[in-house]
C-alpha atoms as a PDB file:
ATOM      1  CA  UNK A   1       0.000   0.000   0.000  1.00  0.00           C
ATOM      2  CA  UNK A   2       2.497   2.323   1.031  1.00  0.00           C
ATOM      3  CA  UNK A   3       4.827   2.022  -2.197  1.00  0.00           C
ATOM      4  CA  UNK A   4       2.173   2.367  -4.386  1.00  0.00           C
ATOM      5  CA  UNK A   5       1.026   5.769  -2.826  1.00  0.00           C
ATOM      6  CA  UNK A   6       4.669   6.613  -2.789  1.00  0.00           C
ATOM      7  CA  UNK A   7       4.531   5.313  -6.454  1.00  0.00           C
ATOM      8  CA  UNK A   8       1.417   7.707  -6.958  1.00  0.00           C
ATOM      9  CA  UNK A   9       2.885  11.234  -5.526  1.00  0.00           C
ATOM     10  CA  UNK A  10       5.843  10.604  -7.687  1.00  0.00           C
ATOM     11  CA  UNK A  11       4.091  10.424 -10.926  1.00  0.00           C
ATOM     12  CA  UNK A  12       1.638  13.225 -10.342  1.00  0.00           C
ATOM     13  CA  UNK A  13       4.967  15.538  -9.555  1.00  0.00           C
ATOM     14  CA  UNK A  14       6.350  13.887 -12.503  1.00  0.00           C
ATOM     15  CA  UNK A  15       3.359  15.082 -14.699  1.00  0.00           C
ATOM     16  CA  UNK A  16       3.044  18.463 -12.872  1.00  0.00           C
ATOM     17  CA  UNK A  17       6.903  19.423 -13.215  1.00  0.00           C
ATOM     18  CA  UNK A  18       6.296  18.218 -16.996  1.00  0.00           C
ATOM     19  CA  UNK A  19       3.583  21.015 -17.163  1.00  0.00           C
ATOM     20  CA  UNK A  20       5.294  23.529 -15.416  1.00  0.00           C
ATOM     21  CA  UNK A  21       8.197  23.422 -17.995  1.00  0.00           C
ATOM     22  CA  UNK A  22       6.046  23.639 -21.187  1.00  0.00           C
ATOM     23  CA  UNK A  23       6.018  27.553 -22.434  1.00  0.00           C
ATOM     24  CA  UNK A  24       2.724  28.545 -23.571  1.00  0.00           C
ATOM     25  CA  UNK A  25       3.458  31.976 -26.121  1.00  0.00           C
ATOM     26  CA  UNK A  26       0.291  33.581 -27.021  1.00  0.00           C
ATOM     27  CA  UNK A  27       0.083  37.195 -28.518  1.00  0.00           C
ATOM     28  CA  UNK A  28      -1.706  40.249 -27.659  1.00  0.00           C
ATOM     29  CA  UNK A  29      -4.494  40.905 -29.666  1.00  0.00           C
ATOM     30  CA  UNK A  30      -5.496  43.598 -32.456  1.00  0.00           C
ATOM     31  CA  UNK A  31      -5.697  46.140 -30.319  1.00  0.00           C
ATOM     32  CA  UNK A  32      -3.623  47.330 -27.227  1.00  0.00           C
ATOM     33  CA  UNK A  33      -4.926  45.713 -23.740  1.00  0.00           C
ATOM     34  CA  UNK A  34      -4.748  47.043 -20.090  1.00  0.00           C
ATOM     35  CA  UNK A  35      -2.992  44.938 -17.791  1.00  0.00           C
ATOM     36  CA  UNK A  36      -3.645  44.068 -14.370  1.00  0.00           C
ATOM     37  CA  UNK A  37      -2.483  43.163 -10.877  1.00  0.00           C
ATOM     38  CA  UNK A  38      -5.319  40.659 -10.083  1.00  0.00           C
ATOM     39  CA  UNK A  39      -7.343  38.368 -12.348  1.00  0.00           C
ATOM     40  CA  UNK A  40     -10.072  41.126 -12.570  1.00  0.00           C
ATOM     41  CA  UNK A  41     -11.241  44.394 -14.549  1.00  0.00           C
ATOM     42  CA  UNK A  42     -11.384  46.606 -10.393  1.00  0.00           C
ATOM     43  CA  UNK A  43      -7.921  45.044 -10.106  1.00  0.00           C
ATOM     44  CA  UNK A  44      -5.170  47.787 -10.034  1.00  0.00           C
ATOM     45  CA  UNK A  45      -3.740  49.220 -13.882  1.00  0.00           C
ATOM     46  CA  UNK A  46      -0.288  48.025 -14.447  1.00  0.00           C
ATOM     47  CA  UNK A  47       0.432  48.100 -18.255  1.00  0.00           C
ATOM     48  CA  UNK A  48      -0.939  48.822 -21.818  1.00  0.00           C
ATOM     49  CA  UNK A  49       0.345  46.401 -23.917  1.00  0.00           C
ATOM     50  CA  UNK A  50       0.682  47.352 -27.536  1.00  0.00           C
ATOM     51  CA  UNK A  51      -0.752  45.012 -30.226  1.00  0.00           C
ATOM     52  CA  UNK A  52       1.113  42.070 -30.910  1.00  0.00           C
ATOM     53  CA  UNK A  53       3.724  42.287 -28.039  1.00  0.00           C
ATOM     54  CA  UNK A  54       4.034  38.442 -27.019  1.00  0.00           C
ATOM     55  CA  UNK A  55       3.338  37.416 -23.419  1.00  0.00           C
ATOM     56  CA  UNK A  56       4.272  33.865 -21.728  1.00  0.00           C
ATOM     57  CA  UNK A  57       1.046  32.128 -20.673  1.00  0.00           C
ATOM     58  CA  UNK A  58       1.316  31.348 -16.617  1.00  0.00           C
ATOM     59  CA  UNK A  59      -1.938  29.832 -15.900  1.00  0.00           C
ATOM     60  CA  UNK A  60      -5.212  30.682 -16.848  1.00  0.00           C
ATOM     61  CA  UNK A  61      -7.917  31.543 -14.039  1.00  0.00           C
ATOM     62  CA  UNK A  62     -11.385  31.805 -15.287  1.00  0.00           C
ATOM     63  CA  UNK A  63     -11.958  34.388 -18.098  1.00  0.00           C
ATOM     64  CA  UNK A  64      -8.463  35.512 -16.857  1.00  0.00           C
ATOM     65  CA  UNK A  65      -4.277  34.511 -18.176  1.00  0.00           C
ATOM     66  CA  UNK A  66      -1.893  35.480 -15.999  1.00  0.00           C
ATOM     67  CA  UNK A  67       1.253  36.251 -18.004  1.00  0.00           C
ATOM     68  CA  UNK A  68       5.010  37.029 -18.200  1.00  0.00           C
ATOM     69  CA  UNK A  69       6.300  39.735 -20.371  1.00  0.00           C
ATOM     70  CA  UNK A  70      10.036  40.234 -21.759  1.00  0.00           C
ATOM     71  CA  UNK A  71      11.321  42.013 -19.122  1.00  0.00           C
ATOM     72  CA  UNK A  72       9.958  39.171 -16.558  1.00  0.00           C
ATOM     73  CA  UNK A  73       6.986  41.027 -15.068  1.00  0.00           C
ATOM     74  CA  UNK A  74       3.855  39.379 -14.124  1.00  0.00           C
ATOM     75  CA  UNK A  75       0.380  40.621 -14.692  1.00  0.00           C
ATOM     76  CA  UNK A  76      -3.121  39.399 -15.707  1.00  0.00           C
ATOM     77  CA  UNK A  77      -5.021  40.107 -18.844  1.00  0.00           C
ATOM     78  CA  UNK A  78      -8.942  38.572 -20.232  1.00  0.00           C
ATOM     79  CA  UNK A  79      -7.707  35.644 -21.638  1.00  0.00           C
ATOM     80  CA  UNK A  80     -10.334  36.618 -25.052  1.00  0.00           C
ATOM     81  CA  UNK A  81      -7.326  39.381 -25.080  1.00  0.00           C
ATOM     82  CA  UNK A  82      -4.864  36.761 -26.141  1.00  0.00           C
ATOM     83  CA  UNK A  83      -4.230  35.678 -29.852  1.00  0.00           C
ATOM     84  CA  UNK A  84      -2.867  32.143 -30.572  1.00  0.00           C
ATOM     85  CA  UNK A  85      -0.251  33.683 -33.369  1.00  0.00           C
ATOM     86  CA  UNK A  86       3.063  33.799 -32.215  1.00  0.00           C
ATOM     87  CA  UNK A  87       5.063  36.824 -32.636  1.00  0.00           C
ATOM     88  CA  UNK A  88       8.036  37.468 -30.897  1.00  0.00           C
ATOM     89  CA  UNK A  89      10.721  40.768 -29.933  1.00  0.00           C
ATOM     90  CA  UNK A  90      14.149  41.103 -30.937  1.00  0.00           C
ATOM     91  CA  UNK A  91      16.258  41.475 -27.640  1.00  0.00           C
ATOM     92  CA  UNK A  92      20.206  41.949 -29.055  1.00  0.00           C
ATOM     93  CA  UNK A  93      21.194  45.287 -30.636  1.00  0.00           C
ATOM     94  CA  UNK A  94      21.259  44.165 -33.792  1.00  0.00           C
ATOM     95  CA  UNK A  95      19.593  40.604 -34.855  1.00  0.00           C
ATOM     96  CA  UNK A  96      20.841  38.960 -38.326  1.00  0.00           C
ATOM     97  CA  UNK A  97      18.122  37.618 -39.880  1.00  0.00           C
ATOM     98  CA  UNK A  98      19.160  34.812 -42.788  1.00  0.00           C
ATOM     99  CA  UNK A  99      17.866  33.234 -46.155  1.00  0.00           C
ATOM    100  CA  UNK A 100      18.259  30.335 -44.291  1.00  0.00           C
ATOM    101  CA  UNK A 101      19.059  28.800 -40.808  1.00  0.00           C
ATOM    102  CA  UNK A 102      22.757  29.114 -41.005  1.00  0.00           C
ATOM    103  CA  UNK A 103      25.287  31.462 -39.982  1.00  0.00           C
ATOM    104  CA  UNK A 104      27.062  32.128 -42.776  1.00  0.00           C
ATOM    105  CA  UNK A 105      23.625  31.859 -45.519  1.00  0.00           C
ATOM    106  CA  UNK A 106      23.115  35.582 -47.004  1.00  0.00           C
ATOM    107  CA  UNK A 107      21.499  38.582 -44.713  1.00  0.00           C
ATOM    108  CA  UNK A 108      18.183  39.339 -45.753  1.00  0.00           C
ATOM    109  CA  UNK A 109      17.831  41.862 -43.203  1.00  0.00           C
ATOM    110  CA  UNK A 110      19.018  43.257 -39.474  1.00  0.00           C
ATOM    111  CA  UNK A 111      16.475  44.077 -36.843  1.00  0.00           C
ATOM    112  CA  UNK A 112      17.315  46.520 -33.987  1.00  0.00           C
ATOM    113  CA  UNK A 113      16.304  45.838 -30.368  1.00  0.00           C
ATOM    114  CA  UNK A 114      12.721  45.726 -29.356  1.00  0.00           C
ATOM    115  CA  UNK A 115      11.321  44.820 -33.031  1.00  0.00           C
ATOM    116  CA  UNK A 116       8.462  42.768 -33.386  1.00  0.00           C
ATOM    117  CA  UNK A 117       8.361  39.760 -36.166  1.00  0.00           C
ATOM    118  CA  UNK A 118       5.715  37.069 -36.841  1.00  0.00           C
ATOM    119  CA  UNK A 119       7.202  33.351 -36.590  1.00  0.00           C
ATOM    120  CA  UNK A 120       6.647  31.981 -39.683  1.00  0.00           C
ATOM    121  CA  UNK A 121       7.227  28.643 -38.833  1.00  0.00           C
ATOM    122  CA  UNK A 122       8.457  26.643 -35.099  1.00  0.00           C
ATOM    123  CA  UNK A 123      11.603  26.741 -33.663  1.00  0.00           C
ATOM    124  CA  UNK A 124      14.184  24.087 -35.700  1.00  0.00           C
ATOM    125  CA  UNK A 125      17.737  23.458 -34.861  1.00  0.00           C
ATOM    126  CA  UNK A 126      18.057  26.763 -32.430  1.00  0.00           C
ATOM    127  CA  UNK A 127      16.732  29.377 -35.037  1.00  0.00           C
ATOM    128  CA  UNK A 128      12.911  30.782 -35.981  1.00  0.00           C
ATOM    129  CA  UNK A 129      11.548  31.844 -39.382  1.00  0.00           C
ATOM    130  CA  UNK A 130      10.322  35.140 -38.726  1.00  0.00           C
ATOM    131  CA  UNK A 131       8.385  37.604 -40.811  1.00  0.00           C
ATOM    132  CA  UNK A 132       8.954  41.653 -40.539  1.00  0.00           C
ATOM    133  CA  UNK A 133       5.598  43.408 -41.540  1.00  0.00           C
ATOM    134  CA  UNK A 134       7.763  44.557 -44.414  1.00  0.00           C
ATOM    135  CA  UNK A 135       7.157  40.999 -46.032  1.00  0.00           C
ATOM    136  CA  UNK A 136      10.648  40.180 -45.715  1.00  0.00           C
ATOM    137  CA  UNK A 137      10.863  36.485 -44.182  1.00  0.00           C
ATOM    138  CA  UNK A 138      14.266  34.857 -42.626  1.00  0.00           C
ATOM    139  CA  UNK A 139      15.628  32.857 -39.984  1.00  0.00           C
ATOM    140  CA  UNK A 140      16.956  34.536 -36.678  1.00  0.00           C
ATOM    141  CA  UNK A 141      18.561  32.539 -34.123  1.00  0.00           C
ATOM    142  CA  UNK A 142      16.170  31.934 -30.737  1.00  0.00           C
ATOM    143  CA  UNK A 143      18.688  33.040 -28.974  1.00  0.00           C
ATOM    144  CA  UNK A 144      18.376  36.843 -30.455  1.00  0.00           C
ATOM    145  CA  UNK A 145      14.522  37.174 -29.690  1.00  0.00           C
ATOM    146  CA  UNK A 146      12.061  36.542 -26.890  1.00  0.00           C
ATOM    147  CA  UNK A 147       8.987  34.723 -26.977  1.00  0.00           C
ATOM    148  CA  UNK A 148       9.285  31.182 -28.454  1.00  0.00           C
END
């Protein structure tokens, strides 16, 4: 009896560390969106977030997502708020974005610090295919952005 419990607790910490380590990227929606200290609209105003900044889902409460921006900060936002497309921000001075995901394939573009690009396509191999609402489409490495 007593293994098996022991046997039990083990795999639901197994499953709930699992959980806790999957990133769940989400984007802010078409228009900007107030931010909040509590999972509610009489909660205290922390933030505007522009349109499209990315945000790391933390849990979701309710109507209610609480969620990490770049900079680390926590806050809560209605999770109808929240778009499934992925964009992310550039987060290095000047980000080399390729033709393809290789170091020394041809620059398509740079992208200063704090741009925003779509992701194209998933993560592969430590870089992203990223869009610029230019058109222009490349691969960055993950390292040089924030939100995949």
């Amino acid at each position: 009896m007593r293994r098996s419990l022991v046997l039990s607790v083990v795999l639901a910490l197994t499953s709930v560390s699992g959980a806790a380590l999957a990133l769940d990227f989400k984007s802010i929606g078409a228009s900007p969106v107030i931010l909040y200290d509590a999972p509610s609209a009489k909660g205290s105003k922390v933030y505007v977030a522009p349109r499209g900044m990315p945000v790391e889902v933390i849990l979701t409460y309710g109507t209610w997502s609480k969620v990490r921006d770049m900079g680390g900060d926590l806050s809560w936002v209605e999770s109808k708020e929240l778009l499934a497309r992925r964009n992310v921000v550039v987060r290095v001075a000047n980000a080399k974005v390729r033709a393809t995901a290789d170091e020394s394939s041809a620059l398509v573009f740079s992208a200063d610090k704090n741009v925003l690009l779509e992701m194209a396509e998933p993560v592969n191999a430590g870089w992203v295919k990223v869009k610029h609402r230019d058109g222009q489409i490349g691969y960055v490495k993950v390292s040089e952005v924030w939100g995949v």
